[in-house]
Protein backbone atom coordinates (compact mmCIF):
# COMPACT_ATOMS: atom_id res chain seq x y z
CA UNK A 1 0.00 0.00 0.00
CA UNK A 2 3.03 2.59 0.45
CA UNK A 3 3.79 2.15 -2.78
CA UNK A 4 0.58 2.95 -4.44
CA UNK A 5 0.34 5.86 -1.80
CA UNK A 6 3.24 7.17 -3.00
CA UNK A 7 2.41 6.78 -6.76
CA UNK A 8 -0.98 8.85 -6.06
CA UNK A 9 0.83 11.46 -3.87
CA UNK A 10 3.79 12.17 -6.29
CA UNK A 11 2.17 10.77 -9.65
CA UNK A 12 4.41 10.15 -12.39
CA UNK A 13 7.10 12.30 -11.19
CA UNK A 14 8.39 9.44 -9.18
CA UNK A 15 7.41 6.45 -11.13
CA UNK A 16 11.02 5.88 -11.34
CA UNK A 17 11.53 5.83 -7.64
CA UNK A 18 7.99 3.53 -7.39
CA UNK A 19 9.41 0.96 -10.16
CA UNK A 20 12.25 -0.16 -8.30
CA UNK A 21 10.92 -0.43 -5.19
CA UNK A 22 8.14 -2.27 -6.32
CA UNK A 23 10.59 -4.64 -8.24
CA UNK A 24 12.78 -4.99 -4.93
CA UNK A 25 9.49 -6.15 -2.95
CA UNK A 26 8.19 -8.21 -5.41
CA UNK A 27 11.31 -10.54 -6.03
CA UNK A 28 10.65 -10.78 -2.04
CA UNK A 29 7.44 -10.13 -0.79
CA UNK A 30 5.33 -11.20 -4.25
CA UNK A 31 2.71 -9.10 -5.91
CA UNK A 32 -0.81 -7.86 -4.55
CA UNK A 33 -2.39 -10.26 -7.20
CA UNK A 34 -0.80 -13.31 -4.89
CA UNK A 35 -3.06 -12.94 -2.76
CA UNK A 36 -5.20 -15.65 -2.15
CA UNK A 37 -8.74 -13.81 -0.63
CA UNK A 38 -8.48 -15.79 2.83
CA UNK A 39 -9.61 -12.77 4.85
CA UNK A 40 -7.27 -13.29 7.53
CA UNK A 41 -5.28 -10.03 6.84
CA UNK A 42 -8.59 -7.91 7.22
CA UNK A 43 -9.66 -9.70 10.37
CA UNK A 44 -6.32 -8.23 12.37
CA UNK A 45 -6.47 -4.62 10.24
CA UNK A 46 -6.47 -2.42 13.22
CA UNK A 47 -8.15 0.20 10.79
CA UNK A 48 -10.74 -1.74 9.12
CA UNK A 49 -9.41 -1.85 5.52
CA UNK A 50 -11.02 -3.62 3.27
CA UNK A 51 -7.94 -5.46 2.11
CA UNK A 52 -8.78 -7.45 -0.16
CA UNK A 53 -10.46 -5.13 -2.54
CA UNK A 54 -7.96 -2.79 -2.11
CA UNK A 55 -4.97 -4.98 -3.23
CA UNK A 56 -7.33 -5.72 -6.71
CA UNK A 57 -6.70 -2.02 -6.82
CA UNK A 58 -3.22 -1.95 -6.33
CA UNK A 59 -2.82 -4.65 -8.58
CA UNK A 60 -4.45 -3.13 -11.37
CA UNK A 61 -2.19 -0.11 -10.74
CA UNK A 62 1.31 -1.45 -9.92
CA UNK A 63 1.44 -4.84 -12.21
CA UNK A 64 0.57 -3.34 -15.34
């Protein structure tokens, strides 16, 4: 989610900055897409996110 925050808040002035952190995460951490929809993530969200529908977003805008 920091990432796409930070692709919204600076736009494509930073997409440079955005790309290779994404790429450094995803070689470790996957891609939003990965996830599998268990629900387990939103049950502990401390600030009721819907997470789930919110990393279709992410997805949509970060693994183009």
């Amino acid at each position: 989610f920091n990432i796409y925050n930070m692709l919204h808040q600076f736009g494509s002035k930073q997409m440079g900055v955005v790309s290779t952190y994404f790429a450094t995460l995803r070689k470790t951490h996957g891609v939003p897409s990965d996830c599998i929809e268990c629900g387990q993530c939103e049950e502990h969200c401390p600030q009721h996110i819907d997470i789930i529908d919110s990393l279709k977003q992410v997805a949509q805008a970060l693994e183009q």
